[in-house]
Protein backbone atom coordinates (compact mmCIF):
# COMPACT_ATOMS: atom_id res chain seq x y z
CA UNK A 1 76.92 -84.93 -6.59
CA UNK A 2 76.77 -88.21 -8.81
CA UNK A 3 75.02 -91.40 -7.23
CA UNK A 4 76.29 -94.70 -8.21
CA UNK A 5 74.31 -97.84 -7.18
CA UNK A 6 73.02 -96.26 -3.83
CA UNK A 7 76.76 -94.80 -3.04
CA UNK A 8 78.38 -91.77 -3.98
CA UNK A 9 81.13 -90.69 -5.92
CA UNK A 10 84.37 -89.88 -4.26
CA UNK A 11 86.82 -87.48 -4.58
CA UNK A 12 90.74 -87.54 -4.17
CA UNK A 13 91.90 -90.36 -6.65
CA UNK A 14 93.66 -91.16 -9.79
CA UNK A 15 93.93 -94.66 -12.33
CA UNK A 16 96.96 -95.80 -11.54
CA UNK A 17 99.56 -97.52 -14.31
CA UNK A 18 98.64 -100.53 -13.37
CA UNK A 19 94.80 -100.28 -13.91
CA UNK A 20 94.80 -99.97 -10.50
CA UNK A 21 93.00 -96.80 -8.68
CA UNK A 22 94.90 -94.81 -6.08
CA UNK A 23 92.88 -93.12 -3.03
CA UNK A 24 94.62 -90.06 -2.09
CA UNK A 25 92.60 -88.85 0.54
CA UNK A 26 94.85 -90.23 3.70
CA UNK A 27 98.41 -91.01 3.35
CA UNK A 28 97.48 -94.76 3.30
CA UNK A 29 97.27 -94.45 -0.21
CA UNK A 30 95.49 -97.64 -1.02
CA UNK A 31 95.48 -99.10 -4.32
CA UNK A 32 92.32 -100.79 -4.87
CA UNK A 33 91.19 -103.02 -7.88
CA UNK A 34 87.53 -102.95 -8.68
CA UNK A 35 85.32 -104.17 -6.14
CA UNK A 36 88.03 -103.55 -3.25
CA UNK A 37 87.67 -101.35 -0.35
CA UNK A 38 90.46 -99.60 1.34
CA UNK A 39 91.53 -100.10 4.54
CA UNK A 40 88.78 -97.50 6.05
CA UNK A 41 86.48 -99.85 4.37
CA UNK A 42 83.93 -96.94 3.25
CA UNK A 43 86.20 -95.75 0.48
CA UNK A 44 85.34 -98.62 -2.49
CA UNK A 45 86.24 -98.85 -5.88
CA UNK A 46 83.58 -99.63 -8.16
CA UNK A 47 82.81 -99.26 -11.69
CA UNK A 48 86.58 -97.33 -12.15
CA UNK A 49 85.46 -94.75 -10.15
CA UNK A 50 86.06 -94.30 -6.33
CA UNK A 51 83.01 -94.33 -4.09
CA UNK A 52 81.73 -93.76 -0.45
CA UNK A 53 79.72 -95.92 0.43
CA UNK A 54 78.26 -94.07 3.69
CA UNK A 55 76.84 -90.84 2.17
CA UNK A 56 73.99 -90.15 4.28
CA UNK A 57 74.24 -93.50 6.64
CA UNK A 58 74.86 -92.72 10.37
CA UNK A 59 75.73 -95.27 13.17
CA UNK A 60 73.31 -92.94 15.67
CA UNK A 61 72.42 -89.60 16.18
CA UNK A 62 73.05 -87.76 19.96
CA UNK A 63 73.08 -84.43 21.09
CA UNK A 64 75.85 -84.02 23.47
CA UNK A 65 77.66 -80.87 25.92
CA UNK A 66 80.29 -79.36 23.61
CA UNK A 67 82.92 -80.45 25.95
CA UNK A 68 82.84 -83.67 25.37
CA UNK A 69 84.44 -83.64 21.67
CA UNK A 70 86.88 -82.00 23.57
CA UNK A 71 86.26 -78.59 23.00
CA UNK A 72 86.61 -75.98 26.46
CA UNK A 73 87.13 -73.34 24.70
CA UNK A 74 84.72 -72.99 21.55
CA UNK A 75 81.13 -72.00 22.45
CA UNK A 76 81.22 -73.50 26.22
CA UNK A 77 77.94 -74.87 28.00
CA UNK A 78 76.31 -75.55 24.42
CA UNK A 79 74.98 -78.35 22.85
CA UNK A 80 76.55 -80.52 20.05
CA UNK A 81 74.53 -82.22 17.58
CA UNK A 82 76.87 -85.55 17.11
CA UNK A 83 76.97 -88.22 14.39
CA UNK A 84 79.46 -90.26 12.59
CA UNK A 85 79.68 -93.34 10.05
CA UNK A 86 81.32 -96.72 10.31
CA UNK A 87 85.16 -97.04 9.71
CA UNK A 88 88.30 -95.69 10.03
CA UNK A 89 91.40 -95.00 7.89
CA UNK A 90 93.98 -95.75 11.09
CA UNK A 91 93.95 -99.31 12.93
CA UNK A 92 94.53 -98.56 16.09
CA UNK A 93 94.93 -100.78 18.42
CA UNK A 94 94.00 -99.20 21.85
CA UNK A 95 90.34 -98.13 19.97
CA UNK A 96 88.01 -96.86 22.42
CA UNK A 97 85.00 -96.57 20.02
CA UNK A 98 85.92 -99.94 17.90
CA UNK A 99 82.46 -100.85 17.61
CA UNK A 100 81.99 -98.23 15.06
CA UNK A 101 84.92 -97.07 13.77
CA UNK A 102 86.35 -101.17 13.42
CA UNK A 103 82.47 -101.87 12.00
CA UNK A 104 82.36 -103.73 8.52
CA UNK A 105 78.65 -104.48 9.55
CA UNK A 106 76.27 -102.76 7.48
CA UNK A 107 73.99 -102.74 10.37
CA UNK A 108 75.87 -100.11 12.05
CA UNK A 109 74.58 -97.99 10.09
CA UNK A 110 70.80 -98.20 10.95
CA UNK A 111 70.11 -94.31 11.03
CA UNK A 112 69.73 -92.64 7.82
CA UNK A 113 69.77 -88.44 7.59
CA UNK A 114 70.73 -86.07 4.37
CA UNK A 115 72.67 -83.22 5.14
CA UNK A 116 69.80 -80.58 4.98
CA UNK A 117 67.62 -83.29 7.75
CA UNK A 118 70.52 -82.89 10.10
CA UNK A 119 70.58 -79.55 10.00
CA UNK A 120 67.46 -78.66 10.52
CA UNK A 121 66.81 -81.39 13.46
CA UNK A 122 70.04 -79.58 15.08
CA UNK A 123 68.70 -76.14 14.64
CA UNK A 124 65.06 -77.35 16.17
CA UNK A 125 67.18 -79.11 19.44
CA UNK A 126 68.76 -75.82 19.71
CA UNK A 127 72.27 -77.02 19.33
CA UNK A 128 74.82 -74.23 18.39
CA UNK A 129 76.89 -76.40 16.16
CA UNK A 130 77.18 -80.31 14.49
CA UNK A 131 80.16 -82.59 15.30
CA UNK A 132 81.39 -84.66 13.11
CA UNK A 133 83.10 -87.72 15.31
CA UNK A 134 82.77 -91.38 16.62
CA UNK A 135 84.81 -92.63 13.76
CA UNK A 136 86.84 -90.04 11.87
CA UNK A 137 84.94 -87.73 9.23
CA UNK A 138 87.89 -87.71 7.04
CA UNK A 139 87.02 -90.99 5.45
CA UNK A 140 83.16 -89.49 4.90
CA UNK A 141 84.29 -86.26 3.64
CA UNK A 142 82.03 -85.69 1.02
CA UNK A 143 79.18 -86.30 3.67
CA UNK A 144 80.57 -83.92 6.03
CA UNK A 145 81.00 -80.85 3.88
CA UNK A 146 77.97 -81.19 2.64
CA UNK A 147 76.90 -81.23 6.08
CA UNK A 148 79.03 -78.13 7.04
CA UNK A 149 77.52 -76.63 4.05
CA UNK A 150 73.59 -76.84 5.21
CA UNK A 151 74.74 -76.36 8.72
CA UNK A 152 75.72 -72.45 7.72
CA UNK A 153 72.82 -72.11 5.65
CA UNK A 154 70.76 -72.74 9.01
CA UNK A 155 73.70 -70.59 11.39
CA UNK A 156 75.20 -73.82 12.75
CA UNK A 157 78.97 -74.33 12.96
CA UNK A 158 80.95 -77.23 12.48
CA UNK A 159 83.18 -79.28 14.51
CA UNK A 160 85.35 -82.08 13.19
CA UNK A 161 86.68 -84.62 15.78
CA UNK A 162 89.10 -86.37 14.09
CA UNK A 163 93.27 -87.87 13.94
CA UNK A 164 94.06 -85.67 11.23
CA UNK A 165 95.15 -88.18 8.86
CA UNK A 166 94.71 -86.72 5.59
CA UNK A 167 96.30 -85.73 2.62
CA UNK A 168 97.07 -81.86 1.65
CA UNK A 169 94.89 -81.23 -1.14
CA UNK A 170 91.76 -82.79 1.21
CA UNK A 171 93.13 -81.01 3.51
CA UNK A 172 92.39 -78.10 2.16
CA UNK A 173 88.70 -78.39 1.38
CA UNK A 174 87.73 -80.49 4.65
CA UNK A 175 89.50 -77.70 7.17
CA UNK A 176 87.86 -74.94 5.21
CA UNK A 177 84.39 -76.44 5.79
CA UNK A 178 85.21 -76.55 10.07
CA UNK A 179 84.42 -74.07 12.17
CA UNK A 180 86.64 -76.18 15.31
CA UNK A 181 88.80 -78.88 15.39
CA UNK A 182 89.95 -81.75 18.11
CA UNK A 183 92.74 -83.36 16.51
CA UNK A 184 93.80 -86.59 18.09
CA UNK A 185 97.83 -86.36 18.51
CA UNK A 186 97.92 -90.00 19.52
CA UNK A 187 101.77 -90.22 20.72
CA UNK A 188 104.99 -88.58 19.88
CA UNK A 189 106.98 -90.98 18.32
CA UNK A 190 106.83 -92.79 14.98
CA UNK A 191 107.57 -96.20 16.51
CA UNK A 192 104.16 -95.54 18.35
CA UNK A 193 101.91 -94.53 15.37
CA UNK A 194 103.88 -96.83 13.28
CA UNK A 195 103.37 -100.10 15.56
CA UNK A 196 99.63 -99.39 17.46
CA UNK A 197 97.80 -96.90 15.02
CA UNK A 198 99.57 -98.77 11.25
CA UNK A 199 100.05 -95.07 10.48
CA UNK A 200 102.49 -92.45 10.38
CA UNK A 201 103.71 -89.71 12.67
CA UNK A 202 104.56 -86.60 10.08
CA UNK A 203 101.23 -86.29 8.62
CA UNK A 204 99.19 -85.41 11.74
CA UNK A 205 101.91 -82.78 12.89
CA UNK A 206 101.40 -81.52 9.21
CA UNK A 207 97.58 -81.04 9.64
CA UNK A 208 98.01 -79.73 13.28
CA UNK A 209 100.44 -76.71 11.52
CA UNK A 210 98.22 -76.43 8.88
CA UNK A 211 94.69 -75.80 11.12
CA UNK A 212 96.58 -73.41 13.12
CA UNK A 213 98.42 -71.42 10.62
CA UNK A 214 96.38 -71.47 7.70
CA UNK A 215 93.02 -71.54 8.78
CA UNK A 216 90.60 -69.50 10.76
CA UNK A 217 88.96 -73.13 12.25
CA UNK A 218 89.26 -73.21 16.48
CA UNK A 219 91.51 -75.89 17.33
CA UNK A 220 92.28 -77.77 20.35
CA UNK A 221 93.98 -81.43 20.84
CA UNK A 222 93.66 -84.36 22.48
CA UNK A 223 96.11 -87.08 23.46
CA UNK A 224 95.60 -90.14 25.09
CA UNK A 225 97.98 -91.34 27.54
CA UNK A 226 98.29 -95.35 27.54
CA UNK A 227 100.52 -96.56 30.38
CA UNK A 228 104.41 -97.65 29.18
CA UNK A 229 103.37 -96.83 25.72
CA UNK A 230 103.63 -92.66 25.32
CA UNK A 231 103.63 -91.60 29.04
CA UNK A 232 107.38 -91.18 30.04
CA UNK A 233 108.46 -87.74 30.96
CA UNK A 234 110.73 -88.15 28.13
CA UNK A 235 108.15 -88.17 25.50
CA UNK A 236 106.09 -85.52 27.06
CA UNK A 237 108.41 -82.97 27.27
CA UNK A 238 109.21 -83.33 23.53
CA UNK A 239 105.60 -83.28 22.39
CA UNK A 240 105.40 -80.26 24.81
CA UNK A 241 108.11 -78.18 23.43
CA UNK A 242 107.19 -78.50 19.55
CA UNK A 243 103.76 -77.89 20.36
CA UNK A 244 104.88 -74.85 21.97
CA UNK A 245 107.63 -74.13 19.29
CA UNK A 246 105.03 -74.89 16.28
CA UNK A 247 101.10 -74.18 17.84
CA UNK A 248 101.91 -71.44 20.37
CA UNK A 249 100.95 -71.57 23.77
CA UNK A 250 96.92 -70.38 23.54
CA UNK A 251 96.20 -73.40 22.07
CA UNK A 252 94.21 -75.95 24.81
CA UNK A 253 96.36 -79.74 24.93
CA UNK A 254 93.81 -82.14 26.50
CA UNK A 255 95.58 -85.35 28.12
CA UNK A 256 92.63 -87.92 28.20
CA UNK A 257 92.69 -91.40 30.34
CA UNK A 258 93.14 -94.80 29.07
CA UNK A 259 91.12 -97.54 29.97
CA UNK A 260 91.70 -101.65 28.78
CA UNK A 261 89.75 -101.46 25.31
CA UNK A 262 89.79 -103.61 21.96
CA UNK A 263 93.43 -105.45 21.63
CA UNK A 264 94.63 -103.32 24.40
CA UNK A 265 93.12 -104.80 27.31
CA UNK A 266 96.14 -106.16 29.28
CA UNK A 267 97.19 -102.60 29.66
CA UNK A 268 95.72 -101.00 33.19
CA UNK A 269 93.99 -98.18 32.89
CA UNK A 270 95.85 -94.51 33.10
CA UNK A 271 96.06 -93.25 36.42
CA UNK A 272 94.95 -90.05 37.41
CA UNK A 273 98.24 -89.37 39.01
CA UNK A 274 99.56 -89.53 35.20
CA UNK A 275 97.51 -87.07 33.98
CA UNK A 276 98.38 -84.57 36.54
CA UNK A 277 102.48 -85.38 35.89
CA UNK A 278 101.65 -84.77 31.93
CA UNK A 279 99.63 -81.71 32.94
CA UNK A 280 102.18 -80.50 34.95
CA UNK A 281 104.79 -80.44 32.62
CA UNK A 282 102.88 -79.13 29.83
CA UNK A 283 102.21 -76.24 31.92
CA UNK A 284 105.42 -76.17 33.17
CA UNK A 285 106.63 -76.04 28.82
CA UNK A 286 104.58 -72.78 29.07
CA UNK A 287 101.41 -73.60 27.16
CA UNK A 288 98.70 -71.97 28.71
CA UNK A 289 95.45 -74.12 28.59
CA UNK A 290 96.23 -77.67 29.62
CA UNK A 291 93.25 -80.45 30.76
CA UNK A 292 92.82 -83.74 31.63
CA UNK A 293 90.08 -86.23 30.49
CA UNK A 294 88.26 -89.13 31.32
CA UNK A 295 88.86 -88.58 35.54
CA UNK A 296 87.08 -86.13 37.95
CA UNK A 297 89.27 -83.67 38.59
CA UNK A 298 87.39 -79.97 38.42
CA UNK A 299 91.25 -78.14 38.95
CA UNK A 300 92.27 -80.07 35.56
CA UNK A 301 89.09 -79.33 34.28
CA UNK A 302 88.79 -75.75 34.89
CA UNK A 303 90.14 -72.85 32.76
CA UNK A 304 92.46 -70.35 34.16
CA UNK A 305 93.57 -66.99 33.10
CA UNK A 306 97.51 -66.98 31.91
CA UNK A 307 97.44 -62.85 33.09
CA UNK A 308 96.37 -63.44 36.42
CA UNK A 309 96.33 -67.08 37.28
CA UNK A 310 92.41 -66.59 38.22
CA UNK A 311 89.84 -69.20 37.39
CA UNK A 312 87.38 -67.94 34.49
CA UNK A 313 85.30 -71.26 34.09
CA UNK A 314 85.05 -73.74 36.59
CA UNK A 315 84.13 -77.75 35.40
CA UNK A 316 83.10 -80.56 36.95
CA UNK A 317 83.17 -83.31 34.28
CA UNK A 318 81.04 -81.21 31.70
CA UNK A 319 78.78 -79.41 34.10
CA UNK A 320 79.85 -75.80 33.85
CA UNK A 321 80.33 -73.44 37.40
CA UNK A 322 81.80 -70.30 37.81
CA UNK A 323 81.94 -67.85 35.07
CA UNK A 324 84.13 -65.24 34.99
CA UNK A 325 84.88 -63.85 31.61
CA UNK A 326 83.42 -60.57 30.07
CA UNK A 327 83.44 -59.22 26.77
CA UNK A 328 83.16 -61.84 24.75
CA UNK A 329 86.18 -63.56 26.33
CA UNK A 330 87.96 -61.35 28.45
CA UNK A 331 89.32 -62.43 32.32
CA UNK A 332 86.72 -60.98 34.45
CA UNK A 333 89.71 -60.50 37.35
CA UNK A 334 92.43 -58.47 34.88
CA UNK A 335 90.94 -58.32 31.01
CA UNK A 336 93.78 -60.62 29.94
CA UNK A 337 91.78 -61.80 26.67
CA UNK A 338 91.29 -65.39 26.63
CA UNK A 339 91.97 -67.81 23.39
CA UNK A 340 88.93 -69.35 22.14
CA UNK A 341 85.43 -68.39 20.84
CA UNK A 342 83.84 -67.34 23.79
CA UNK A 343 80.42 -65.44 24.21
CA UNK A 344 78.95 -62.92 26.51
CA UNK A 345 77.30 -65.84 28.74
CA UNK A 346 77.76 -69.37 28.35
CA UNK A 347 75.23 -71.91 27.06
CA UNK A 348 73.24 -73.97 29.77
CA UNK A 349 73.32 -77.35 28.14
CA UNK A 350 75.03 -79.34 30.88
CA UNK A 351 76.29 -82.92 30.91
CA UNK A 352 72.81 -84.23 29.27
CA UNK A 353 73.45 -87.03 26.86
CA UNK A 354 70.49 -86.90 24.37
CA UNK A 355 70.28 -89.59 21.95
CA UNK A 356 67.81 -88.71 18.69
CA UNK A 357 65.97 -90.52 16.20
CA UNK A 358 65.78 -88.52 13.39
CA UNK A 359 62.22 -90.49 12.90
CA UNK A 360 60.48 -89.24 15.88
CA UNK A 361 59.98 -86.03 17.79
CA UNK A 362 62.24 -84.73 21.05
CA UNK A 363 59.92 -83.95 23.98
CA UNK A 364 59.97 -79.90 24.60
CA UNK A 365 61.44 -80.60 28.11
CA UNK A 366 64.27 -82.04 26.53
CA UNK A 367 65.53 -79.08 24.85
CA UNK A 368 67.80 -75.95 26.11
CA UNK A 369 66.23 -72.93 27.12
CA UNK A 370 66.36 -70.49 24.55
């Protein structure tokens, strides 16, 4: 890959008519003249060529349980090596990690790490996989393939946590890099994405459809309920019957709490009572792996067979209990096999938040057992 000026070159964009270049990685579409940024603000023209200008940059480093990306049912109890960049290609407005993904502050980005040095420091933690996330990894593509890339070369697997707001062509090569998926679903109405994100509805349902029909990457998905804005039983029986209709019902819908955040903060937070209504009726849809987020509740955290209605892993926040799947991911009660990618035991991780400088050596006590 090409290096210009201490960035790198990016793909996904054409020279416009107008002398103007086109980025066609996100349906924003900017059109940037040279020396402009687009609205992600890591995407740059600059010398009439397109460039990222976070390739190898990181606003921190953290190892983290594996279900907190959401993820309950891809490699449970393990540990997630997590990093992402500055900036984001959607503005919402209810942004609950706006300190990095609104950044424009160079300074953000104090941690440094090439693909291969992430790797490796993941492998030596003893994480299982990398995750992609904090701000969306769609807008440092290039930088998270190449990732993905040494991350297989060591046996790691890749998770993108992300709103799915990309392009088809990008689409393409960024999905085929994952190993898992959380896609954001952020509301079910284009007046909603429209007013509070600036984007658009369509092209997240697109990527949703795409991940699960045309890819072999885990995916699971994650919307946040904000109070009078995409809560009404209305709403979430529509965005329960498509997903039904177009995902099938194996594939786990996590309904995560709102709390008063960025230019949302005169909206109280979601109640728990909420969750279990949207929960409820999800279930009620027939999907068949439904959670909430954000609250301590262990029933909404739990996983339960669809054969037998029996619990096969208990949760309390992200600290794993009962276990009661065989075979790779069978229901220990009836053998009903259970969506996901599941192993014979789970990992022993636990709710341990480890932030890592990728400058100075983790303590052995620190680190799983192997």
């Amino acid at each position: 890959m090409s290096v210009i000026k201490d960035t790198v070159a990016g793909r996904y964009w054409h020279m416009r008519d107008d002398g103007r270049i086109q980025c066609d990685l996100c349906p924003r579409y900017c059109h940037l003249k040279e020396g402009q940024r687009g609205l992600c603000f890591v995407r740059a023209r600059q010398d009439d060529q397109m460039v990222s200008t976070t390739y190898g940059r990181s606003s921190g480093f953290c190892v983290d349980p594996i279900e907190k990306k959401p993820l309950n049912h891809f490699l449970p109890g393990t540990a997630v090596f997590s990093f992402g960049t500055a900036g984001c290609n959607l503005a919402c407005k209810f942004c609950q990690n706006w300190d990095i993904s609104k950044s424009r502050e160079i300074d953000t980005l104090a941690a440094s790490a090439s693909p291969e040095n992430i790797a490796a420091t993941a492998k030596r933690l003893g994480c299982r996989s990398v995750a992609y996330t904090y701000n969306d990894p769609v807008i440092f593509l290039e930088y998270a393939i190449d990732t993905a890339r040494a991350c297989r070369e060591q046996g790691l697997k890749s998770v993108a946590v992300t709103a799915g707001y990309i392009c088809e062509e990008p689409r393409h090569e960024f999905f085929a890099a994952m190993d898992a998926a959380n896609v954001d679903l952020k509301a079910f109405t284009e007046d909603f994405y429209h007013k509070l994100t600036g984007g658009h509805l369509q092209p997240v349902l697109d990527t949703l459809e795409y991940v699960h029909r045309e890819t072999d990457c885990w995916l699971e998905v994650t919307t946040l309920l904000i109070p009078g804005h995409n809560d009404s039983d209305a709403e979430l029986h529509q965005l329960t019957q498509w997903y039904l209709e177009r995902l099938g019902p194996d594939v786990p819908l996590h309904f995560s709490a709102f709390h008063p955040d960025y230019k949302m903060t005169d909206v109280p937070p979601t109640p728990a009572a909420t969750l279990k209504r949207a929960r409820k009726i999800a279930l009620a849809a027939g999907l068949h792996y439904v959670y909430v987020g954000n609250v301590h509740d262990t029933e909404g955290d739990s996983t339960y067979c669809p054969g037998c209605g029996g619990r096969v892993i208990e949760r309390d926040w992200y600290q794993l209990g009962e276990w009661h799947l065989t075979g790779g991911g069978h229901c220990a009660h009836c053998g009903h096999a259970i969506a996901g990618v599941f192993e014979d035991r789970p990992g022993d991780w636990g709710p341990r938040r480890l932030p890592v400088s990728m400058h100075e050596p983790v303590e052995s006590d620190a680190l799983p057992d192997r």
